[in-house]
Protein backbone atom coordinates (compact mmCIF):
# COMPACT_ATOMS: atom_id res chain seq x y z
CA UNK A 1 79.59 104.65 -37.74
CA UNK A 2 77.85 103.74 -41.40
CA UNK A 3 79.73 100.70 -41.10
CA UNK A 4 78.49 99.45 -38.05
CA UNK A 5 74.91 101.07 -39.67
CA UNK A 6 75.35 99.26 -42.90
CA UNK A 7 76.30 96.11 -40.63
CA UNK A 8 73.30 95.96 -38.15
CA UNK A 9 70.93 96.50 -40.97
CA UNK A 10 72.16 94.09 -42.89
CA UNK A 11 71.30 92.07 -39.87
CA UNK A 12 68.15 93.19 -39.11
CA UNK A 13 66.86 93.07 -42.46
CA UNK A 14 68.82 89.59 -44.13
CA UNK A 15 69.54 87.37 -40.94
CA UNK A 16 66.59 88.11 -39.03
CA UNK A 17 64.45 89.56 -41.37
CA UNK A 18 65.19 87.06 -44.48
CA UNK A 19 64.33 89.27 -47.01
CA UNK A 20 66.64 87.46 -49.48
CA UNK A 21 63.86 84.91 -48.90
CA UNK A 22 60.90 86.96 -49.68
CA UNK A 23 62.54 87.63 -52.91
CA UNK A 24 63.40 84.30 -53.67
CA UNK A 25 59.79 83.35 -52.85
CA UNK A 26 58.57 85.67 -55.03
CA UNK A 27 61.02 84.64 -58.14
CA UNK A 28 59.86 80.67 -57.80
CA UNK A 29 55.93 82.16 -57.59
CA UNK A 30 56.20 84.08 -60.70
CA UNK A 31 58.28 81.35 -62.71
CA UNK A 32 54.95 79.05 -62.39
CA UNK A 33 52.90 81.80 -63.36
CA UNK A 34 51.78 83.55 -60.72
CA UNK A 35 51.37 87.17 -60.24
CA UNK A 36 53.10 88.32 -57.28
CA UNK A 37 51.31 91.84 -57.58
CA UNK A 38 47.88 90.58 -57.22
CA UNK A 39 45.69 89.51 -54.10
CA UNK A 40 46.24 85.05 -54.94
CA UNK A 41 49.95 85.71 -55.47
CA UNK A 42 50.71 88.19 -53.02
CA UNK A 43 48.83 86.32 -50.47
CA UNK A 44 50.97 82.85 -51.47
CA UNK A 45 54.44 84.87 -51.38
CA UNK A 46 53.58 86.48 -47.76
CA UNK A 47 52.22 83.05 -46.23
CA UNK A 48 54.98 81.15 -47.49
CA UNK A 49 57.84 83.78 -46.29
CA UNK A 50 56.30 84.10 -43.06
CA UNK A 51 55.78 80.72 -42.10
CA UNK A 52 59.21 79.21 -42.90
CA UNK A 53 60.67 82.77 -41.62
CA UNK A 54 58.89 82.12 -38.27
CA UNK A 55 59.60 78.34 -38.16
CA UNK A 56 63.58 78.58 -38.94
CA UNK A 57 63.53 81.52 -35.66
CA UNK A 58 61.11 80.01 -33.69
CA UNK A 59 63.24 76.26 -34.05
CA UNK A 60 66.79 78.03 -33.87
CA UNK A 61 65.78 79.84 -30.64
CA UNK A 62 63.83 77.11 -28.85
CA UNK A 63 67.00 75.19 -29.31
CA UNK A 64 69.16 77.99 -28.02
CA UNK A 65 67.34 78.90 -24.77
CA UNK A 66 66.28 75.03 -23.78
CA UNK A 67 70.13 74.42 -23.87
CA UNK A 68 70.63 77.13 -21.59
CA UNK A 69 67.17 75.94 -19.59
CA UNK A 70 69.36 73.06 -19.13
CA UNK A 71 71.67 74.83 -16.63
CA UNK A 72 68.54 75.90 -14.62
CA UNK A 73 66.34 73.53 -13.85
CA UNK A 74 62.93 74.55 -11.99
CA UNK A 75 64.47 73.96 -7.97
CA UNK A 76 67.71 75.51 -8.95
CA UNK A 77 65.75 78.59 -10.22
CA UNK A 78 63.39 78.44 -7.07
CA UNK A 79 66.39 78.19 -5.14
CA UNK A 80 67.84 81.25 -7.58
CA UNK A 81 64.80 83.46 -7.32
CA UNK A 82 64.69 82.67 -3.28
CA UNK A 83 67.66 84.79 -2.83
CA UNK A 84 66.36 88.08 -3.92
CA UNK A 85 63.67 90.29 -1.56
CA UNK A 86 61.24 93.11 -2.28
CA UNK A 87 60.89 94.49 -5.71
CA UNK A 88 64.28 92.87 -6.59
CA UNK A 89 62.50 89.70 -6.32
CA UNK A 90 60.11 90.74 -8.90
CA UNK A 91 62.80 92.57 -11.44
CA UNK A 92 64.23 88.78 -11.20
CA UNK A 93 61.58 86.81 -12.05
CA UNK A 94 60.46 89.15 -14.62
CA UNK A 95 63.55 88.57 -16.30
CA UNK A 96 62.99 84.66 -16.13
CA UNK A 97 59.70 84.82 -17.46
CA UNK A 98 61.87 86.32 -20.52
CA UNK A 99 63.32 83.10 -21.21
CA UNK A 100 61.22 80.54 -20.84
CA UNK A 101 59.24 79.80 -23.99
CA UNK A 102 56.25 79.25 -23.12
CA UNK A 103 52.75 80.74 -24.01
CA UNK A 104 50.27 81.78 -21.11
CA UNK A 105 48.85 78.00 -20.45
CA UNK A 106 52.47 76.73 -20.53
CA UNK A 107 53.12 78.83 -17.56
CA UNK A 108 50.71 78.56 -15.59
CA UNK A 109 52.45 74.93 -14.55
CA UNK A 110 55.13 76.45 -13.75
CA UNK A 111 53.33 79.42 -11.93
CA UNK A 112 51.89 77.02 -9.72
CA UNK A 113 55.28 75.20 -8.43
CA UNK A 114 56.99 78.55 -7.72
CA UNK A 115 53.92 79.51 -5.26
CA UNK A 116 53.76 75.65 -4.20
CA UNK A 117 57.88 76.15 -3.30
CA UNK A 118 56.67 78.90 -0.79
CA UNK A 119 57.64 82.21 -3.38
CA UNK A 120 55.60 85.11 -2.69
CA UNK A 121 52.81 85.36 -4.59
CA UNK A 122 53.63 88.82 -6.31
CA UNK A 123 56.74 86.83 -7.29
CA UNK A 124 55.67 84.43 -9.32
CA UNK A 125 52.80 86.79 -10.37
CA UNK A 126 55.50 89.20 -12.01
CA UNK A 127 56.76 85.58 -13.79
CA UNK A 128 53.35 84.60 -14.86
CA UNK A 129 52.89 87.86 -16.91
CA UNK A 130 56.37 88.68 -18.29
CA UNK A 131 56.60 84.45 -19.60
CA UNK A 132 54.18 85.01 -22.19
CA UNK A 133 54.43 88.83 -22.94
CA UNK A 134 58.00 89.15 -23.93
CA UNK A 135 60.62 86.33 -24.54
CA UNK A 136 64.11 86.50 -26.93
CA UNK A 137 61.62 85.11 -29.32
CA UNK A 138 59.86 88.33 -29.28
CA UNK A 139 62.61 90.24 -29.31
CA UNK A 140 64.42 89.25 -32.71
CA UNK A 141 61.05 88.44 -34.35
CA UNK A 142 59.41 92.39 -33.61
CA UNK A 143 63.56 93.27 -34.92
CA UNK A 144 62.98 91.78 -38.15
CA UNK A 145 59.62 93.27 -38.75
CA UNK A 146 59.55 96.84 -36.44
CA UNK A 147 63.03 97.48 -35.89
CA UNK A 148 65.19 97.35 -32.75
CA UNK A 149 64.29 100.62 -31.12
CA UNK A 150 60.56 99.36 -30.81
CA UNK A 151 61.21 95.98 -30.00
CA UNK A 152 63.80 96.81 -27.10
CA UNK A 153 60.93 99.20 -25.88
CA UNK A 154 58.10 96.65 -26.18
CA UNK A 155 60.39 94.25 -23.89
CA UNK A 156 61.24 96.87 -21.68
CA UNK A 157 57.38 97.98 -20.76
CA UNK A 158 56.21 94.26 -20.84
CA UNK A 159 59.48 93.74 -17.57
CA UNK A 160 57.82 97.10 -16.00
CA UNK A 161 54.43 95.48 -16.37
CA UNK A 162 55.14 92.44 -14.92
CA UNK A 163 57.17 94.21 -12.40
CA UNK A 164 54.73 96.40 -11.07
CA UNK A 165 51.55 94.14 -11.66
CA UNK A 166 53.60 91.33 -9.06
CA UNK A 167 54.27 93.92 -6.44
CA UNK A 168 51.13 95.52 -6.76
CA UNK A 169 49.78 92.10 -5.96
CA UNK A 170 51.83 91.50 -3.33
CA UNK A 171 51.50 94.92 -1.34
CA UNK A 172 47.93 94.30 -1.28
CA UNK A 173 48.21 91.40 0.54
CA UNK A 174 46.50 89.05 -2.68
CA UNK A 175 48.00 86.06 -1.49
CA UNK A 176 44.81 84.91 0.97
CA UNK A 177 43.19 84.74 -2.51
CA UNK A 178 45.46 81.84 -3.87
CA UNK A 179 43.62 78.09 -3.58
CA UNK A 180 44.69 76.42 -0.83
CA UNK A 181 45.84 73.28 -1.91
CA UNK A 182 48.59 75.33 -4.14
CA UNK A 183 49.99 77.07 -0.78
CA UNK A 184 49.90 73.92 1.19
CA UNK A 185 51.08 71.47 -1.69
CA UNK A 186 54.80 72.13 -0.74
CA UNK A 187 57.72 70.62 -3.17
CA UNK A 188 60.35 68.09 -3.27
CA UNK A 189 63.43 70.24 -3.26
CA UNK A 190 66.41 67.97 -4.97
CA UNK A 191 68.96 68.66 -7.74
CA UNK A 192 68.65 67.74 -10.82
CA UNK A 193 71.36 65.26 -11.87
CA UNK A 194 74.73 66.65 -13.82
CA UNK A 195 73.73 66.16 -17.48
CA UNK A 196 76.68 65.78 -20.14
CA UNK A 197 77.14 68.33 -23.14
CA UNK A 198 75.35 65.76 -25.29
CA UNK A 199 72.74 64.81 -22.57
CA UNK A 200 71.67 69.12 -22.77
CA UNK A 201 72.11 68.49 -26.56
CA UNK A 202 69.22 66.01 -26.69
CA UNK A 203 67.11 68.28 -24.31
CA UNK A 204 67.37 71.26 -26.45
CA UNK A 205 66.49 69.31 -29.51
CA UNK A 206 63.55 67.32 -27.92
CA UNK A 207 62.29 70.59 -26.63
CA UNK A 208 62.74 72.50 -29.74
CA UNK A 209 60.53 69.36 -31.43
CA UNK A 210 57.77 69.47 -28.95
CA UNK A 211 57.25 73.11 -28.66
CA UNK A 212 57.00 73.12 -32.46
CA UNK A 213 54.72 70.99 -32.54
CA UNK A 214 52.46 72.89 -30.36
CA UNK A 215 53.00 76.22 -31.45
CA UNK A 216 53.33 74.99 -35.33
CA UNK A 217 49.32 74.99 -36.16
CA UNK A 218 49.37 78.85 -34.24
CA UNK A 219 51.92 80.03 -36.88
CA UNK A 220 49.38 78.59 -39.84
CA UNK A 221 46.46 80.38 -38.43
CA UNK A 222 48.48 83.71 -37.83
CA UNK A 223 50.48 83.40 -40.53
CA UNK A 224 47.28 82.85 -42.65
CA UNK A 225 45.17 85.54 -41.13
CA UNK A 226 48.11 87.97 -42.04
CA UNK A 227 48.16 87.33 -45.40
CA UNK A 228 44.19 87.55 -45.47
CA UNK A 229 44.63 91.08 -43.87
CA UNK A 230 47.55 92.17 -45.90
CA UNK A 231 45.93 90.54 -49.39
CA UNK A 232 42.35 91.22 -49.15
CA UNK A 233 41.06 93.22 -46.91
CA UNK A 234 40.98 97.39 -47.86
CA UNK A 235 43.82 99.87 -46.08
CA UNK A 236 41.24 102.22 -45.38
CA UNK A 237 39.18 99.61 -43.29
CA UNK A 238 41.75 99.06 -41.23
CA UNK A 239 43.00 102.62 -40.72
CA UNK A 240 39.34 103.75 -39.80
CA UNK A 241 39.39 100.96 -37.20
CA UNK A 242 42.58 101.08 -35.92
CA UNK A 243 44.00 104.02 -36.94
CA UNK A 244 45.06 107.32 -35.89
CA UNK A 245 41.38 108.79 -36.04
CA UNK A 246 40.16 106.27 -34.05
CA UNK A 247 41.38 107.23 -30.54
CA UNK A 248 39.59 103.91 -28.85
CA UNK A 249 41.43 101.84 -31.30
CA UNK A 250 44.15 100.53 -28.33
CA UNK A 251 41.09 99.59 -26.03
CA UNK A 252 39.38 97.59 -29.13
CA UNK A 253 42.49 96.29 -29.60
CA UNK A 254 43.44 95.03 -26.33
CA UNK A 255 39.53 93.29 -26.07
CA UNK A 256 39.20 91.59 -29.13
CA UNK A 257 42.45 90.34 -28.10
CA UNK A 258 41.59 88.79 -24.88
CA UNK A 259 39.11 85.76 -25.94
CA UNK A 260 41.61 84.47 -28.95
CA UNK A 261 44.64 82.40 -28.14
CA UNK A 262 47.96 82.26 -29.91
CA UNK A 263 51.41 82.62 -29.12
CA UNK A 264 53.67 85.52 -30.10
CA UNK A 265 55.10 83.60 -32.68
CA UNK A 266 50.86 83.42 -34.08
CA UNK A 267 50.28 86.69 -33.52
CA UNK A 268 53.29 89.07 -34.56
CA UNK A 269 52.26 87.99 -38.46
CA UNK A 270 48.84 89.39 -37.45
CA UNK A 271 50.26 92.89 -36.32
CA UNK A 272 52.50 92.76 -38.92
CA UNK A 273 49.78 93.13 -41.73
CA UNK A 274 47.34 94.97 -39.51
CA UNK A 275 50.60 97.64 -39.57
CA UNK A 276 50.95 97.66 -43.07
CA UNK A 277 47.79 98.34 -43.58
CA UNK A 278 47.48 101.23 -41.46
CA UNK A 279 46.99 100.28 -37.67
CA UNK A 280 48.84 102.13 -35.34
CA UNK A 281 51.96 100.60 -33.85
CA UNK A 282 50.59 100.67 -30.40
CA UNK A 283 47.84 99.45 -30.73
CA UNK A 284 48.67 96.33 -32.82
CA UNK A 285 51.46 95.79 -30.07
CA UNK A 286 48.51 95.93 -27.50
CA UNK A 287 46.70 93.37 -29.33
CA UNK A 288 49.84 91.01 -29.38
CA UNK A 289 49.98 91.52 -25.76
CA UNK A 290 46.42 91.15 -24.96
CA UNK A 291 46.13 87.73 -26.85
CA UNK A 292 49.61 86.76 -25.67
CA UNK A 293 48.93 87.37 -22.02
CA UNK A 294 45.27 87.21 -21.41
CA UNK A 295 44.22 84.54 -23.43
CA UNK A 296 40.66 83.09 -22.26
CA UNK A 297 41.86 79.43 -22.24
CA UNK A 298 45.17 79.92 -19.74
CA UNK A 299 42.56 82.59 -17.56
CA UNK A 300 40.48 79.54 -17.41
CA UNK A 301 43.43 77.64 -16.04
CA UNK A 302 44.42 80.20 -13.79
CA UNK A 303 40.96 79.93 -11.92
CA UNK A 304 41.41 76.33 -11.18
CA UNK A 305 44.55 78.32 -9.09
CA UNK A 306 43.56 81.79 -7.60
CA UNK A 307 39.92 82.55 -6.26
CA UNK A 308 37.96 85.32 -8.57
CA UNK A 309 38.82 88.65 -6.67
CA UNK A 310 43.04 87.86 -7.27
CA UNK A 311 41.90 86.53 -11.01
CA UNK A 312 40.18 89.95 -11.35
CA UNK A 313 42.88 91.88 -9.72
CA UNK A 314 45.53 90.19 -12.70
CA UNK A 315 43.59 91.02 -15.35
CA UNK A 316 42.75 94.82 -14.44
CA UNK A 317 46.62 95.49 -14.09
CA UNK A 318 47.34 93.57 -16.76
CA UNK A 319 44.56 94.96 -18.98
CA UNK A 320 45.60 98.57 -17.23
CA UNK A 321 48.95 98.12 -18.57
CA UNK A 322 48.61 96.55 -22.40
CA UNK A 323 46.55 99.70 -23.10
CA UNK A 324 49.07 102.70 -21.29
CA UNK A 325 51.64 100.61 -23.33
CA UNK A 326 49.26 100.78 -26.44
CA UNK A 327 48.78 104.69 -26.08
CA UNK A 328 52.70 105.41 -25.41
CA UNK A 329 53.75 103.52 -28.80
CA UNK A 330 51.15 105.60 -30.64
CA UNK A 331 52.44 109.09 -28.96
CA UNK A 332 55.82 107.92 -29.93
CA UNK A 333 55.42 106.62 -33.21
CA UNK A 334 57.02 108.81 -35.18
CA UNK A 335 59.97 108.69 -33.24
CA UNK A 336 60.99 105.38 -32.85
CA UNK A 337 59.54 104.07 -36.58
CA UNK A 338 62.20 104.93 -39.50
């Protein structure tokens, strides 16, 4: 058992974590002269270990999933998802949303040609929020910083949000609220053509480029607002704000959140330094859902799709959720953080 122990944490904390790198950062920063101890330094030697941390996962996994995207392209997965009925339905496309890696607006596209290839509603619903809120990307990333108890959690409640947020949707009969012209657009239902190992190859590597590309100036901001937070700004600022004496800190949280936009990949460098300076787990994971999920530019989008009463409905359930999630990661803090 300390083997396996001694194994896993070697992989959490080298492989996924890189902390050879941070080290190796740090030696090259203080060989020019800088002082790795001090606000300039410290800030240089966390930007520059997050960002090519981030950038070498985010490139390896885009890679990895678009290959296997490949295999499933959107009418086979229409086709896939048509199978399943009732909450079944839901649990499966859920678990799609998981590996497509796409932020909110990404998704919306693809939101919109489910419902268009006659899905339920609450369906594609349950997709729309679990595409964004948790994806492998997530997963390995919130390993290397939180450990794997709380990131096989935080995937866990983001499935049973999405879950229960499409059904919800769909038992209250929010489907009269979608725009018309997505119901009645209909789709052209044919098969992709066979692609070769190399032809999936390509894909993979042409998706991998263009999503980095998109998500590449996120990862500066985050990546730079981190180090601001972890460098600069006082512990005890953050812990009055967000910390365990402020019992509204997962609802201030979860609404600041809402009007930025990022994708996980921009905003786990956020939590991480908001953590480390105090925050509460929960309620910097409610943050990283609230920008991941309700982000004002994709709700923007969404309108162009649903009417204002099934926009409203989303983001109550989804709001409603992010901040149980919040609270349940604070109660359990001290259990799952070692």
């Amino acid at each position: 058992m300390q083997i396996l122990k001694a194994v896993w944490d070697f992989f959490q904390n080298q492989i996924l974590g890189m902390k050879w790198l941070n080290s190796l950062i740090g030696t090259g920063l203080s060989a020019v002269g800088l002082d790795i101890g001090g606000r300039l330094g410290g800030s240089i030697q966390f930007f520059f270990y997050d960002v090519i941390k981030i950038t070498v996962l985010l490139c390896f996994l885009i890679f990895l999933i678009s290959y296997i995207q490949s295999y499933f392209p959107p009418e086979r997965s229409k086709k896939i998802l048509g199978r399943f009925r009732g909450i079944g339905a839901n649990c499966a496309a859920a678990l799609l949303g998981t590996v497509t890696p796409f932020c909110s607006c990404s998704s919306i596209p693809l939101f919109i040609g489910f419902t268009s290839a006659g899905l339920p509603v609450g369906v594609t619903f349950s997709f729309l929020i679990s595409s964004p809120m948790v994806d492998l990307g997530s997963l390995l990333l919130l390993i290397s910083i939180f450990g794997a108890k709380v990131a096989v959690i935080y995937v866990f409640l983001g499935l049973v949000i999405a879950v229960i947020g499409g059904t919800l949707i769909e038992k209250t009969g929010m489907d009269k609220y979608v725009e018309s012209f997505i119901m009645t657009a209909g789709s052209v239902d044919i098969e992709s053509p066979d692609l070769t190992k190399k032809d999936r190859l390509i894909y993979a590597k042409e998706q991998m480029i263009s999503t980095f590309k998109k998500v590449f100036p996120y990862i500066l901001i985050g990546v730079g607002v981190g180090a601001i937070i972890h460098n600069w700004i006082p512990e005890e600022w953050v812990a009055a704000v967000l910390g365990r004496n402020n019992p509204f800190g997962v609802v201030l949280a979860t609404v600041i959140g809402v009007p930025m936009y990022a994708d996980i990949f921009g905003t786990i460098p956020i939590a991480e330094a908001l953590f480390l300076k105090g925050a509460q787990l929960g309620t910097v994971l409610s943050f990283m859902m609230a920008v991941t999920t309700l982000s004002l530019p994709s709700m923007i989008m969404l309108r162009k799709a649903v009417k204002p009463k099934l926009l409203a409905v989303f983001i109550a359930i989804c709001t409603a959720g992010i901040i149980i999630v919040g609270y349940l990661f604070n109660a359990l803090q001290a259990f799952i953080i070692v």
